[in-house]
Protein backbone atom coordinates (compact mmCIF):
# COMPACT_ATOMS: atom_id res chain seq x y z
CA UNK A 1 0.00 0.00 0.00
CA UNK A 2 2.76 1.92 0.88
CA UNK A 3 4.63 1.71 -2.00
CA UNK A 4 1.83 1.99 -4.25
CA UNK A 5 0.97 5.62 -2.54
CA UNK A 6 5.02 6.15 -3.41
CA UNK A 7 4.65 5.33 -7.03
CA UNK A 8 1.69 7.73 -7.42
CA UNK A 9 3.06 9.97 -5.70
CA UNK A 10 6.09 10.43 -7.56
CA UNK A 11 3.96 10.36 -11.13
CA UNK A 12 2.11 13.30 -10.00
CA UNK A 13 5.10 15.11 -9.32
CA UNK A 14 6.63 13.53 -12.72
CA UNK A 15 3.20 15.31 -13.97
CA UNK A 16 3.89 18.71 -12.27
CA UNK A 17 7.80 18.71 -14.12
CA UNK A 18 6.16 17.84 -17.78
CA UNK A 19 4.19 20.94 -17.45
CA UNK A 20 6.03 23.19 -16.07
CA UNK A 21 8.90 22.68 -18.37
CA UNK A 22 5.62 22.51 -21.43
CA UNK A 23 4.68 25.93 -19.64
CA UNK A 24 7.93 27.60 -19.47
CA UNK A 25 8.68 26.63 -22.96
CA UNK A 26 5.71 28.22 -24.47
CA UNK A 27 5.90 31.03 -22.46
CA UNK A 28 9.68 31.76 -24.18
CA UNK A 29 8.47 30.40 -27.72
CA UNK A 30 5.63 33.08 -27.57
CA UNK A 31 8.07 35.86 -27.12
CA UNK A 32 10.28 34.09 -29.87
CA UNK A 33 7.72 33.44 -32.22
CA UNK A 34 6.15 37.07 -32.00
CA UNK A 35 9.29 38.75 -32.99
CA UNK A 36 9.66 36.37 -35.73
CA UNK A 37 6.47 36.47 -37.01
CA UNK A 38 6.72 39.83 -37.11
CA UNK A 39 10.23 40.05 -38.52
CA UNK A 40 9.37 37.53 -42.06
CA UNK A 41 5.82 38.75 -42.08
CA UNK A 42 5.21 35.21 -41.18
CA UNK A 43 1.12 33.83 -40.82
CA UNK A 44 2.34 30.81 -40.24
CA UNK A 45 4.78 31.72 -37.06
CA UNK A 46 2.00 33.93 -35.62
CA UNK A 47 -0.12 30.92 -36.31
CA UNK A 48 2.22 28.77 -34.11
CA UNK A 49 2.57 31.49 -31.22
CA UNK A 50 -1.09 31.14 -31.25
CA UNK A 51 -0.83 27.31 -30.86
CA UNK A 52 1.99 28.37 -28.33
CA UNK A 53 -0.95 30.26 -26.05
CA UNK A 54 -3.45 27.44 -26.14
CA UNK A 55 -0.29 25.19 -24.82
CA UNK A 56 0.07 27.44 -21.98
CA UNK A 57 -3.09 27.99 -21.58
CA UNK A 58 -3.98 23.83 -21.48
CA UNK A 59 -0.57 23.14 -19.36
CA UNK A 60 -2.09 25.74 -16.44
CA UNK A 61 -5.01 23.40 -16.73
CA UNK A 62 -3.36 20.79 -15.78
CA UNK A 63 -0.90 22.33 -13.20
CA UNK A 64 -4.50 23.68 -11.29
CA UNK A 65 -6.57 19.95 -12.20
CA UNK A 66 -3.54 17.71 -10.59
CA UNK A 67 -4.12 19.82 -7.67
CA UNK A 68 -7.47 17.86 -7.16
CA UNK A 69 -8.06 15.22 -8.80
CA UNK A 70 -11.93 15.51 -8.25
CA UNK A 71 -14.69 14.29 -10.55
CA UNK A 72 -16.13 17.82 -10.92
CA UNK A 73 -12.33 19.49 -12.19
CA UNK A 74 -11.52 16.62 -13.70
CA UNK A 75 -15.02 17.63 -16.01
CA UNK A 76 -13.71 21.43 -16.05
CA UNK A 77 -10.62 20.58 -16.99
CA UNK A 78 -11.15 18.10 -19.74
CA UNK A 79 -13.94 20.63 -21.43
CA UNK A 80 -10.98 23.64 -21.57
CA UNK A 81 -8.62 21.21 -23.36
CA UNK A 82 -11.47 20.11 -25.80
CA UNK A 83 -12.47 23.77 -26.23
CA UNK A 84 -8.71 25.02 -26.94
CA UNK A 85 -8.26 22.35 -29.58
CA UNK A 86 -11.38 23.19 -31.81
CA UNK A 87 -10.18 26.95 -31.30
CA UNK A 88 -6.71 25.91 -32.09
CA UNK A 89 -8.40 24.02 -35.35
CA UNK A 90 -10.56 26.79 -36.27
CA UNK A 91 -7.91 29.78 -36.81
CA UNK A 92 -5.69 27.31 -38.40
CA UNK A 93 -8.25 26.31 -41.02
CA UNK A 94 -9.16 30.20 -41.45
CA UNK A 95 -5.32 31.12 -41.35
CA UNK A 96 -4.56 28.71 -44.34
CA UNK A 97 -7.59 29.29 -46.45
CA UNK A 98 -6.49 33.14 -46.14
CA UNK A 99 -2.90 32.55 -47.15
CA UNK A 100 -3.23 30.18 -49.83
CA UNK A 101 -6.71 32.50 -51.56
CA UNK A 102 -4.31 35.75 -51.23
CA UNK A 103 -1.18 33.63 -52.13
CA UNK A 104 1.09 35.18 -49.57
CA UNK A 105 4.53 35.20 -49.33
CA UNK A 106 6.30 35.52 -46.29
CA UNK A 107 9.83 36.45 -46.05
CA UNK A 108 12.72 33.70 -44.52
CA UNK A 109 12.81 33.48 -41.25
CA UNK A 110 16.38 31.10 -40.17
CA UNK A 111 14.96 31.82 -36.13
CA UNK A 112 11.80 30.64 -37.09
CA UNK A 113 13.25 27.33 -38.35
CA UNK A 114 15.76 26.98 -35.73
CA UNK A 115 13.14 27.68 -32.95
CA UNK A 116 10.28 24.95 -34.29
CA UNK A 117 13.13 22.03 -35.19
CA UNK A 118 13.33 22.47 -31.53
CA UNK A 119 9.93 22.40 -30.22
CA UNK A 120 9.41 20.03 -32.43
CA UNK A 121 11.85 17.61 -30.93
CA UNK A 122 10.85 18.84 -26.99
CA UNK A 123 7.29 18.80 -27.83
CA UNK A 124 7.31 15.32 -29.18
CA UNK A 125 9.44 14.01 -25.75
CA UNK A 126 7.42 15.80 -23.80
CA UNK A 127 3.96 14.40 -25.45
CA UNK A 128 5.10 11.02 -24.75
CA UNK A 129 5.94 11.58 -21.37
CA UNK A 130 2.71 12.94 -20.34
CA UNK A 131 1.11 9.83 -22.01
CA UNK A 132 3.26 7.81 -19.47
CA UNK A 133 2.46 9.64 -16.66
CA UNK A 134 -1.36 9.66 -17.35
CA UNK A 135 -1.58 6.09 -17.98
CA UNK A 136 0.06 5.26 -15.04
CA UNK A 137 -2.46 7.79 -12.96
CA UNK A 138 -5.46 6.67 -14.80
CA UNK A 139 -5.34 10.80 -15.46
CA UNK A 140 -7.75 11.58 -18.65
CA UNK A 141 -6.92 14.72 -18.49
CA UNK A 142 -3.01 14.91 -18.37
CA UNK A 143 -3.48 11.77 -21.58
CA UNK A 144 -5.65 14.48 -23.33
CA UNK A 145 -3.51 17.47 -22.93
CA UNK A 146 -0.53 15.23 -23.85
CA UNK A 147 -2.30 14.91 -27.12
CA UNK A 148 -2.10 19.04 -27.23
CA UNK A 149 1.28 18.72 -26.74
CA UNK A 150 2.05 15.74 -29.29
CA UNK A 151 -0.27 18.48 -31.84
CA UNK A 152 2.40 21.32 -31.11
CA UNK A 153 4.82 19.04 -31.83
CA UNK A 154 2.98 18.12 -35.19
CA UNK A 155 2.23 21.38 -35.93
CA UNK A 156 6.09 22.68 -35.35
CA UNK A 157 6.95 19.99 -37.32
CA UNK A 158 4.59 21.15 -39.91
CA UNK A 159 5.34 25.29 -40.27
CA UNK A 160 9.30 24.00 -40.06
CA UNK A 161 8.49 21.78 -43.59
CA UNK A 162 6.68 25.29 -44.92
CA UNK A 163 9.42 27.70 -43.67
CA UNK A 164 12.34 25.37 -45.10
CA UNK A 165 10.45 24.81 -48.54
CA UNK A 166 9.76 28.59 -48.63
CA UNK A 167 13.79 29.43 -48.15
CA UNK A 168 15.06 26.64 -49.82
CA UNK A 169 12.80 26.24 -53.32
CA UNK A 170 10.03 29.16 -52.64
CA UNK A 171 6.98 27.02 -51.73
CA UNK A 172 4.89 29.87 -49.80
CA UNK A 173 1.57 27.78 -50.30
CA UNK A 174 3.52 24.32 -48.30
CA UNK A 175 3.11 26.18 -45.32
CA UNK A 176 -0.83 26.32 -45.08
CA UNK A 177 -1.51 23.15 -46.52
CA UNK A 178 0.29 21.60 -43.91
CA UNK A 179 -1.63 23.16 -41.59
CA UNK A 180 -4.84 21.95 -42.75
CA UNK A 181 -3.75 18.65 -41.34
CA UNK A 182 -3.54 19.70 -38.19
CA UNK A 183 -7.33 21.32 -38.32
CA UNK A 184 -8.37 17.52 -38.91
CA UNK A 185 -6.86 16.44 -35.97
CA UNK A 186 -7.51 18.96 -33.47
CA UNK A 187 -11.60 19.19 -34.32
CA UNK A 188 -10.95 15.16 -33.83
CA UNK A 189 -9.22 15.18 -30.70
CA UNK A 190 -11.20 18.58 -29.17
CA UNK A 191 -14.44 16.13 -29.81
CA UNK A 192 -13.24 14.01 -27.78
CA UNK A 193 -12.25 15.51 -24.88
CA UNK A 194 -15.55 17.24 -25.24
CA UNK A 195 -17.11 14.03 -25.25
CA UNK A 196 -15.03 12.28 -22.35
CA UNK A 197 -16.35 15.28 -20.37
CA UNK A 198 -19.82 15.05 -20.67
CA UNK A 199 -19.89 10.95 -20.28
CA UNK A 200 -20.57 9.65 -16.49
C-alpha cells in the first residue's frame, strides 16, 4: 500500500515537471515566435505562437486539475482542453484558407526554423511523457492534454516543412496546406475531450 501511494506519488510530481517545463517553454516560444512572425511577415509563425498560447493555456489546466483530482475538475478541466483544440483548429483552417486565396509570401525566417526544429523535438518528448504519466495515474486529463502537446509538436513539425520549402525552393503555399492537417486532428481530438467530459 505503501509503495503503491510512493509510485503515485512520484507520477504526479513527474506530472507537475512535464508541465512546467511545457509551460515555461511556451511562455519563451511566444516571445520568440512574435518577434519572428513579425520580422518575415510570417502567418504561419503567428499561427504557431497562437498554438503556443493554447499550450500554456492547457498546461495551467493541468498544473490547477492535478491539484485535485476531483470528478467535478476533472469535467472542467477536460472541457478547456477540448475547447482550446477546436479553437486551435478553427484559426488554423481560417489562417490557411487566407494565405493560400491571397497567395502570400512571407519572407525567410532562419529563427523561425531553428526555434520549431526544436519544439518540435521537446514537444514530441514531452507528449510522450505525459502519455506515461497519465496512464500510469489513470489521469484523462493529463493523456488528453498530452495529445495538445504531441499536436504542437505536429504542428512545429509542420510550419518547419513550410518555412524550409519557402527558403530553400520558394513554396509559400507548403506552409498552409500543412496546416490543414492539423485542423483535422484537433476538431478530432477537441471532440473528444468534449465528449469524455460530458460521459458519467
Amino acid at each position: 500500500m505503501s509503495n503503491s501511494r510512493s509510485t503515485h506519488q512520484r507520477s504526479i510530481r513527474t506530472g507537475f515537471i512535464l508541465e512546467v517545463i511545457t509551460l515555461t517553454w511556451n511562455v519563451t516560444g511566444v516571445a520568440i515566435l512574435t518577434w519572428a512572425a513579425l520580422a518575415a511577415r510570417s502567418v504561419a509563425l503567428a499561427g504557431f505562437g497562437l498554438d503556443s498560447l493554447i499550450e500554456i493555456g492547457a498546461s495551467t489546466v493541468v498544473l490547477w486539475e492535478l491539484r485535485d483530482v476531483a470528478g467535478a475538475r476533472r469535467i472542467r478541466a477536460l472541457r478547456l482542453i477540448g475547447v482550446a483544440f477546436l479553437v486551435l483548429a478553427c484559426y488554423l483552417g481560417v489562417q490557411s484558407v487566407i494565405v493560400l486565396a491571397n497567395g502570400y509570401h512571407p519572407r525567410h525566417s532562419v529563427l523561425g526554423i531553428v526555434w520549431t526544429a526544436l519544439s518540435a523535438a521537446v514537444m514530441f518528448v514531452l507528449a510522450r511523457g505525459k502519455a506515461r504519466t497519465g496512464a500510469e495515474l489513470g489521469n484523462e486529463v493529463l493523456v488528453t492534454e498530452g495529445r495538445v502537446t504531441f499536436v504542437d509538436g505536429v504542428l512545429a513539425t509542420a510550419v518547419l516543412i513550410g518555412l524550409v520549402l519557402n527558403a530553400g525552393l520558394g513554396w509559400w503555399w507548403a506552409d498552409p496546406l500543412a496546416g490543414m492537417v492539423i485542423v483535422v486532428y484537433g476538431v478530432k481530438e477537441g471532440v473528444g475531450a468534449l465528449r469524455h467530459a460530458s460521459s458519467p
